[in-house]
PDB file of N, CA and C in Angstrom:
ATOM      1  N   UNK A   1     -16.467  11.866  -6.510  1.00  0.00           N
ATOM      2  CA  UNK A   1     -16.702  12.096  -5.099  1.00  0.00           C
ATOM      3  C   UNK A   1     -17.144  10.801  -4.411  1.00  0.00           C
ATOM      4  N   UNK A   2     -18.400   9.923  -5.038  1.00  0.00           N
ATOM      5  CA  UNK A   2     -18.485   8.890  -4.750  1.00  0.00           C
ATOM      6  C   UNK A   2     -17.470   7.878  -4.259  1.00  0.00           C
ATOM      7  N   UNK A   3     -16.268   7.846  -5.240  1.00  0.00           N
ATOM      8  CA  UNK A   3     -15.198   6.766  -4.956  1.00  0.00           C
ATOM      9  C   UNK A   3     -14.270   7.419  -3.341  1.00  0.00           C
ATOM     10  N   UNK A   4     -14.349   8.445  -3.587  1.00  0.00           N
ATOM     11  CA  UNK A   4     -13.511   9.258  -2.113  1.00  0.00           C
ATOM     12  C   UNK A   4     -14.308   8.875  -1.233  1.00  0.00           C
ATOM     13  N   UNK A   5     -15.616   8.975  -0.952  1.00  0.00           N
ATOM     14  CA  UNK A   5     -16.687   8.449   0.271  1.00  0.00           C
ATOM     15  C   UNK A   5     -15.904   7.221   0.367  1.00  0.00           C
ATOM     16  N   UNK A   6     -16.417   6.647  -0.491  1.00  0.00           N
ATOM     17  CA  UNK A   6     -16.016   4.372  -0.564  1.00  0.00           C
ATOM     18  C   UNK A   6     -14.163   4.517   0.217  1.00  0.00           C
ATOM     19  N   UNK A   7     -13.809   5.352  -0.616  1.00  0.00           N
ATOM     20  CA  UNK A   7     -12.317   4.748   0.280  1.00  0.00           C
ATOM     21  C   UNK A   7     -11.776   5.473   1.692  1.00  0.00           C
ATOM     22  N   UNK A   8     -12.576   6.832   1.917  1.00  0.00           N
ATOM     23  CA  UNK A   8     -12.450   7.384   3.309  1.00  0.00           C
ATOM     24  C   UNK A   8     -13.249   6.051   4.208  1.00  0.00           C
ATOM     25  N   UNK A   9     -14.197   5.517   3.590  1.00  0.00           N
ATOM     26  CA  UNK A   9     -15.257   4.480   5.098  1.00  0.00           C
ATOM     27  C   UNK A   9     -14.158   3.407   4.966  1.00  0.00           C
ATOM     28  N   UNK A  10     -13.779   2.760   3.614  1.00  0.00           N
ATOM     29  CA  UNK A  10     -12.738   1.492   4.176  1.00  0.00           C
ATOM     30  C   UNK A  10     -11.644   1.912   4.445  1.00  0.00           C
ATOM     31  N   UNK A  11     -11.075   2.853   4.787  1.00  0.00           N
ATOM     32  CA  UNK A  11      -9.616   3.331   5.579  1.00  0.00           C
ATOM     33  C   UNK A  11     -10.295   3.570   6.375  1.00  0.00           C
ATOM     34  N   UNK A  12     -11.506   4.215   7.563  1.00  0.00           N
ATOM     35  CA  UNK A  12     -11.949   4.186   8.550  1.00  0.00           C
ATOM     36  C   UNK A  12     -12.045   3.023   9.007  1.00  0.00           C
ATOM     37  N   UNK A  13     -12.786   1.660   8.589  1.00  0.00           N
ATOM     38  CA  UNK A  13     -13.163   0.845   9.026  1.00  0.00           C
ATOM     39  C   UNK A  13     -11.756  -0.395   9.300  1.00  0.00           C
ATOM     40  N   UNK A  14     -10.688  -0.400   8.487  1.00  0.00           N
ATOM     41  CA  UNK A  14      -9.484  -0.930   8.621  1.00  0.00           C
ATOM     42  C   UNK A  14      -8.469   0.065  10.261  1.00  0.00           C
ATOM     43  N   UNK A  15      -9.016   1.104  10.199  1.00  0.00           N
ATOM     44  CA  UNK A  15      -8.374   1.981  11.489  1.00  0.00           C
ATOM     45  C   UNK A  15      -9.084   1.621  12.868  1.00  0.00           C
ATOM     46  N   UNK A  16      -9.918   1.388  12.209  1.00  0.00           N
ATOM     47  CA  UNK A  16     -11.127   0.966  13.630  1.00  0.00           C
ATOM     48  C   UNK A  16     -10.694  -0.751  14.131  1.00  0.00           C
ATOM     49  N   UNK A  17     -10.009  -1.274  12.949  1.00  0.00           N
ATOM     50  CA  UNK A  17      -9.848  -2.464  13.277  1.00  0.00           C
ATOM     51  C   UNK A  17      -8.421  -2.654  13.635  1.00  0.00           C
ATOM     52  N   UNK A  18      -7.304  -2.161  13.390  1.00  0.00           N
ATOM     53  CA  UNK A  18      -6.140  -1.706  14.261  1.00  0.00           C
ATOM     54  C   UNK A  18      -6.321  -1.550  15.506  1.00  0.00           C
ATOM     55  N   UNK A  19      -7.058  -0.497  15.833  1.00  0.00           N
ATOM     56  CA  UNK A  19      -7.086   0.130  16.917  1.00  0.00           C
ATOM     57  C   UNK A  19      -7.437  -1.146  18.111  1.00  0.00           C
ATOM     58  N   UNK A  20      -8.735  -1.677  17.794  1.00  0.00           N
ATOM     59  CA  UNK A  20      -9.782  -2.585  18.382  1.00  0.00           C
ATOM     60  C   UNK A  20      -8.880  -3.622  18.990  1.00  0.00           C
ATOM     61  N   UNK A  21      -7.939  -3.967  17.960  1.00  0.00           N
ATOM     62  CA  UNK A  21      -6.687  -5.086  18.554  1.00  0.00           C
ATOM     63  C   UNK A  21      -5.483  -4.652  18.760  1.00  0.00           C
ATOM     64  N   UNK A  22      -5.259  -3.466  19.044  1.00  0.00           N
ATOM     65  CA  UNK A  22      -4.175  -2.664  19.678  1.00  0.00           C
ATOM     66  C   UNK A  22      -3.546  -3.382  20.969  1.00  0.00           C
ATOM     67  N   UNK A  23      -4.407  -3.513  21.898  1.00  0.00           N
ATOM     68  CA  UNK A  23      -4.261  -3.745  23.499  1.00  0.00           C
ATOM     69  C   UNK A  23      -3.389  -5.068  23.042  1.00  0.00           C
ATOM     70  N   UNK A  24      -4.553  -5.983  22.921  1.00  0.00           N
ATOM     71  CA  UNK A  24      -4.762  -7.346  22.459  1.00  0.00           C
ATOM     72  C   UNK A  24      -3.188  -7.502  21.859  1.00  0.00           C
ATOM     73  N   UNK A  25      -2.563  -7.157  20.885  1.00  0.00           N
ATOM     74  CA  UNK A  25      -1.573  -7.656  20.646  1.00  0.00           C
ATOM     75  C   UNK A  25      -0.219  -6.726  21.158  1.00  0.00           C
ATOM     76  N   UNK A  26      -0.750  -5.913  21.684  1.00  0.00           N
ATOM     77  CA  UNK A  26       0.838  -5.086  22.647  1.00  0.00           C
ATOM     78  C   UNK A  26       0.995  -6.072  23.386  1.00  0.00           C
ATOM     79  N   UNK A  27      -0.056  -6.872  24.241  1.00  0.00           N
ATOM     80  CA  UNK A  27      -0.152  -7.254  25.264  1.00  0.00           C
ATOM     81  C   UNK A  27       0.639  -9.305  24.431  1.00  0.00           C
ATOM     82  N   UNK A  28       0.481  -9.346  23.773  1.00  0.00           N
ATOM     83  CA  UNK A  28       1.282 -10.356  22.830  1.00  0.00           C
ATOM     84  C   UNK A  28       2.555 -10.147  22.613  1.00  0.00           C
ATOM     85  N   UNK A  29       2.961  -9.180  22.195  1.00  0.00           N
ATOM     86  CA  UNK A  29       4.672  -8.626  22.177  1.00  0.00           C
ATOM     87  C   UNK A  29       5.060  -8.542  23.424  1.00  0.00           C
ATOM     88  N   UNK A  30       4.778  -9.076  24.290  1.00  0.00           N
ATOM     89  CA  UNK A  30       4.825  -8.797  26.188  1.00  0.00           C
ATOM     90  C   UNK A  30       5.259 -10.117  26.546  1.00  0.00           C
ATOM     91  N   UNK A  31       4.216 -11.097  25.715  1.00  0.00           N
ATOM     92  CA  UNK A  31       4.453 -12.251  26.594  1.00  0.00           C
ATOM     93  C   UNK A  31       5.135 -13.346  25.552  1.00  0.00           C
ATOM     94  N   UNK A  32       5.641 -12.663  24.124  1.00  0.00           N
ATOM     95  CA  UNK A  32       6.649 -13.634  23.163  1.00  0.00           C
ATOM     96  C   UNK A  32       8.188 -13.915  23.937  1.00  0.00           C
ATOM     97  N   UNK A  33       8.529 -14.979  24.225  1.00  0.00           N
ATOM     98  CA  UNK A  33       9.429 -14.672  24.734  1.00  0.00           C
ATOM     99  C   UNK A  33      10.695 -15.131  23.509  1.00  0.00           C
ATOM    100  N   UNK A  34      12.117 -14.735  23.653  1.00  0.00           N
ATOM    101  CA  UNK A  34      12.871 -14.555  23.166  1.00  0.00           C
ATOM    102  C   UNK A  34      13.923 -16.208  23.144  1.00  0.00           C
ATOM    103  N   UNK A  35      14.854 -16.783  22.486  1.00  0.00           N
ATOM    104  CA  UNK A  35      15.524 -17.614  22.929  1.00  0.00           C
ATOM    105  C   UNK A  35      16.783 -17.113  23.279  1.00  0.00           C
ATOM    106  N   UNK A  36      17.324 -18.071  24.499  1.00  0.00           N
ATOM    107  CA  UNK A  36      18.032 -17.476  25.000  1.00  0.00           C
ATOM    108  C   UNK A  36      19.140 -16.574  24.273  1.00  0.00           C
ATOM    109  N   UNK A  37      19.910 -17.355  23.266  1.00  0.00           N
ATOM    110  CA  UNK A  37      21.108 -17.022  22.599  1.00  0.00           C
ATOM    111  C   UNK A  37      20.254 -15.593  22.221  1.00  0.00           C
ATOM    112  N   UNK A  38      19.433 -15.646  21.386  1.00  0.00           N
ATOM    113  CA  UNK A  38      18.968 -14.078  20.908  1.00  0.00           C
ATOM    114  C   UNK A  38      19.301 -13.235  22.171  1.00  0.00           C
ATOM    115  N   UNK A  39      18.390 -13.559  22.659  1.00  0.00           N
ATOM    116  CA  UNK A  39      18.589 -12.654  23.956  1.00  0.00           C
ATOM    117  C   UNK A  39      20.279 -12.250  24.313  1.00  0.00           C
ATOM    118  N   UNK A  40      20.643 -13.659  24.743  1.00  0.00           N
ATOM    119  CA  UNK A  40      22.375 -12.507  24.812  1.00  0.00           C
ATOM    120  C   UNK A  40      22.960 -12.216  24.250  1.00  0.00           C
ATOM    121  N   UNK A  41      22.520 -12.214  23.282  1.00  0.00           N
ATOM    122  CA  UNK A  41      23.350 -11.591  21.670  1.00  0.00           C
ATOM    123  C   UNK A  41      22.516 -10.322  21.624  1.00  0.00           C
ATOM    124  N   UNK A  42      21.483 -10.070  21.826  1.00  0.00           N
ATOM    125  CA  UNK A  42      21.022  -8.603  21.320  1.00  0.00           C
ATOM    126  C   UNK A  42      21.200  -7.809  22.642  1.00  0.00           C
ATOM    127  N   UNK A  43      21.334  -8.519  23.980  1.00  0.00           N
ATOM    128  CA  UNK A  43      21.592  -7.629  25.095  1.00  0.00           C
ATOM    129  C   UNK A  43      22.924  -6.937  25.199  1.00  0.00           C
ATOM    130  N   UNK A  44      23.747  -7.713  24.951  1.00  0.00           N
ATOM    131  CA  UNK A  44      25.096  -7.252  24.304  1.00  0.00           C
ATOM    132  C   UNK A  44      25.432  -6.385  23.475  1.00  0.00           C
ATOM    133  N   UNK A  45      24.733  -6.486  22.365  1.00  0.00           N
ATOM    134  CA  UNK A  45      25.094  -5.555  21.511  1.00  0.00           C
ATOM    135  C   UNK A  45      24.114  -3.902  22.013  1.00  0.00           C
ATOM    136  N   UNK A  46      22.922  -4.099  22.377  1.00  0.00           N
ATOM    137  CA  UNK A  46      21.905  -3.381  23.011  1.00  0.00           C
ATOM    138  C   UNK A  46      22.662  -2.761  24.036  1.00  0.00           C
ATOM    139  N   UNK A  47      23.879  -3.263  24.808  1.00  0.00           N
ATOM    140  CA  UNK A  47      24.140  -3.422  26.286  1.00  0.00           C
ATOM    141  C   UNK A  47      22.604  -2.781  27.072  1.00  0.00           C
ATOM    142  N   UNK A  48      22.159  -3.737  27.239  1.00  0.00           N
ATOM    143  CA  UNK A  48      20.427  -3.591  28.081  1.00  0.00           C
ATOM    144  C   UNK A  48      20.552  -5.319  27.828  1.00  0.00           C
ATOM    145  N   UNK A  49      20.587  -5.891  29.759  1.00  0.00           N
ATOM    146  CA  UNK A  49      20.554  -6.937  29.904  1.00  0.00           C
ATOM    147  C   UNK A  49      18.976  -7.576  30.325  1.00  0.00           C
ATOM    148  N   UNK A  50      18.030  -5.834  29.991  1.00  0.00           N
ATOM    149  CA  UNK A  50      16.669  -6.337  30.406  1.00  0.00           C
ATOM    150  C   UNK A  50      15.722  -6.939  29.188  1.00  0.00           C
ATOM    151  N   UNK A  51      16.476  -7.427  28.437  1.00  0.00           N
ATOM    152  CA  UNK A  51      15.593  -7.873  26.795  1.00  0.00           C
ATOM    153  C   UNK A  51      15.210  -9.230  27.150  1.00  0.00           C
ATOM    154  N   UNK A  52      13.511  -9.420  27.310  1.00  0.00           N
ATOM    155  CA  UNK A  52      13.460 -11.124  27.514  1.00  0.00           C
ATOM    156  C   UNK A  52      12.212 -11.587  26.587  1.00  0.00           C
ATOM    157  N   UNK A  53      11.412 -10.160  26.033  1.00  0.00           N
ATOM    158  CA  UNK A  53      10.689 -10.640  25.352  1.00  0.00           C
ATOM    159  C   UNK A  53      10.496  -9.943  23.995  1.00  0.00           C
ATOM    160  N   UNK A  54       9.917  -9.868  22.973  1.00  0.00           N
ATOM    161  CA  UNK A  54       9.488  -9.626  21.258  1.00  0.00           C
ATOM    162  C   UNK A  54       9.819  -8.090  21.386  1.00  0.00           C
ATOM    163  N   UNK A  55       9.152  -7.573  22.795  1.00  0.00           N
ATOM    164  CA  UNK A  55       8.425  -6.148  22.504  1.00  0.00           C
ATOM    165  C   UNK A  55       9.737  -5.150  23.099  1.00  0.00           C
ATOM    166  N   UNK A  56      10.835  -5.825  23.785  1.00  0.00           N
ATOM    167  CA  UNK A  56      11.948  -5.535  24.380  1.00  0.00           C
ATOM    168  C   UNK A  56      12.969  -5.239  23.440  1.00  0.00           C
ATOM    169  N   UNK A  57      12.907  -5.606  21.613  1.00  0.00           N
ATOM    170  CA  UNK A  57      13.764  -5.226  21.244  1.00  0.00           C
ATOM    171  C   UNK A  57      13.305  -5.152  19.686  1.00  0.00           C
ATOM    172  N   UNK A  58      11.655  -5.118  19.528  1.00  0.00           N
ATOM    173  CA  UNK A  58      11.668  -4.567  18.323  1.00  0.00           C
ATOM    174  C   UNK A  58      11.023  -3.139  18.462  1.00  0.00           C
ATOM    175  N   UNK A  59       9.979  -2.725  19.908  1.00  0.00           N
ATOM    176  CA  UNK A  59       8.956  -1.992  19.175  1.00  0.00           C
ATOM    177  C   UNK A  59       9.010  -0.751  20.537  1.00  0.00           C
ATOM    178  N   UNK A  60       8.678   0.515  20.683  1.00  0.00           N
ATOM    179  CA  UNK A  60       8.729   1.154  22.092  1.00  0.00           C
ATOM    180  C   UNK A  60       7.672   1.655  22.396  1.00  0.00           C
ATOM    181  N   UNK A  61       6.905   0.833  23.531  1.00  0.00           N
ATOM    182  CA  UNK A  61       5.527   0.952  23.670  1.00  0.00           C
ATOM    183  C   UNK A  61       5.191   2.374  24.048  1.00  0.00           C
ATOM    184  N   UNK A  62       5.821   3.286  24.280  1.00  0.00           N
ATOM    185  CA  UNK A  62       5.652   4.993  24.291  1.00  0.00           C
ATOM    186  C   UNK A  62       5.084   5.363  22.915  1.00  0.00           C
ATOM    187  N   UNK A  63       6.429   4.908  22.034  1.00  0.00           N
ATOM    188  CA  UNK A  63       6.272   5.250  20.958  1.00  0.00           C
ATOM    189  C   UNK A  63       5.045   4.716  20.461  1.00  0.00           C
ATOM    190  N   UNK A  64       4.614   3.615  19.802  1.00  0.00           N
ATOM    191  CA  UNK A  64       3.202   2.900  20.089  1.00  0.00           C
ATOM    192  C   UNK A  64       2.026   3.836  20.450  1.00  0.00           C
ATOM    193  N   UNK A  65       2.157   3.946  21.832  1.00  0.00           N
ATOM    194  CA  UNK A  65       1.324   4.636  22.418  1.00  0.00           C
ATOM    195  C   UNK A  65       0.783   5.946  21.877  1.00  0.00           C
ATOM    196  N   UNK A  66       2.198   6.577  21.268  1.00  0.00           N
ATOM    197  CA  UNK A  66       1.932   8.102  21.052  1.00  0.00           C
ATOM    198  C   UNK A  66       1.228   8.068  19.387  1.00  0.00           C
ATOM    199  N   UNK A  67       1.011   6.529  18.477  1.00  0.00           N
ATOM    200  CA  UNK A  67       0.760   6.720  17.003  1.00  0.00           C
ATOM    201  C   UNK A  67      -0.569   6.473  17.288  1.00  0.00           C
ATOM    202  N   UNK A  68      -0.662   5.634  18.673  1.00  0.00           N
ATOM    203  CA  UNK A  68      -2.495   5.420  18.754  1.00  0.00           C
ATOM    204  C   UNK A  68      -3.041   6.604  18.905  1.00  0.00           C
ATOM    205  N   UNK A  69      -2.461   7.600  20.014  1.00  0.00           N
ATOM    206  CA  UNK A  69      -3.255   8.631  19.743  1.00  0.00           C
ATOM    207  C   UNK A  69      -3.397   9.230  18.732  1.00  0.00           C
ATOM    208  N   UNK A  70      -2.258   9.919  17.868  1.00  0.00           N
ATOM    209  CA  UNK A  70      -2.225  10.113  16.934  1.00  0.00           C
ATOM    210  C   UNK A  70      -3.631   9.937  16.040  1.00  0.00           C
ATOM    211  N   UNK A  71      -3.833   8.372  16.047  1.00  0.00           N
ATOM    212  CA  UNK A  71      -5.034   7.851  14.548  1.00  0.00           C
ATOM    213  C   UNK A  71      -5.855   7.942  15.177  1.00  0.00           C
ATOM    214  N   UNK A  72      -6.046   8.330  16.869  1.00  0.00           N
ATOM    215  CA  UNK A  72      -7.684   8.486  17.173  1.00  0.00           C
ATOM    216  C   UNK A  72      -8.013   9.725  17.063  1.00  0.00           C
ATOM    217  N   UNK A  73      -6.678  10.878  17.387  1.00  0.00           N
ATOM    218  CA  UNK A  73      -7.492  11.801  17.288  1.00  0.00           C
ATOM    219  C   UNK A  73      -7.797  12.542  15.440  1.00  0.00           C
ATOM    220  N   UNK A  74      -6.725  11.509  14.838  1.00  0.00           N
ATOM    221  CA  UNK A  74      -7.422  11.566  13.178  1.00  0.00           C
ATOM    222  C   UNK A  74      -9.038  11.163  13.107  1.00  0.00           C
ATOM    223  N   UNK A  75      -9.616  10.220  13.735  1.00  0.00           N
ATOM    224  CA  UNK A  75     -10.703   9.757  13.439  1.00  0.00           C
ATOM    225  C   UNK A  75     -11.862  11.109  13.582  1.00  0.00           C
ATOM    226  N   UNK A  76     -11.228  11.713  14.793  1.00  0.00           N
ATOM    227  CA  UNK A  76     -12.637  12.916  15.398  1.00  0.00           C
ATOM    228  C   UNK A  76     -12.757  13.824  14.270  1.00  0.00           C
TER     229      UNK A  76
END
C-alpha cells in the first residue's frame, strides 16, 4: 500500500507540473513559426493556406483544451 501512496503523489506531482506549463507552452506552439517551404508544402497537401505556425499543423488546441480538463477533473 505504501508503494501505491509513493507513486499516486509522484504521478500527482508530475500532473501538477504539466498542467502549471500548459498555458506557457500552448502559447509557444503559437509563436514557432514555420519555414516557408514547410509551410507550402503542408498547406497544400492540408489544402488550409492558414498554416504559419508549430501549433497550425501538429496539435488542435480544442482538442488540448478538452485533455486539460480531462486531468483536472482527474485530480478532484
Amino acid at each position: 500500500m505504501n508503494t501505491f501512496l509513493k507513486q499516486s503523489e509522484i504521478t500527482k506531482t508530475n500532473n501538477d507540473l504539466i498542467l502549471q506549463n500548459y498555458m506557457e507552452n500552448v502559447d509557444k506552439l503559437k509563436k514557432i513559426e514555420l519555414p516557408g517551404s514547410f509551410i507550402k508544402y503542408t498547406a497544400k497537401k492540408k489544402k488550409n493556406n492558414n498554416i504559419k505556425y508549430l501549433i497550425d499543423i501538429y496539435y488542435n488546441e480544442i482538442d488540448m483544451n478538452i485533455w486539460r480538463v480531462n486531468c483536472l477533473e482527474k485530480e478532484k
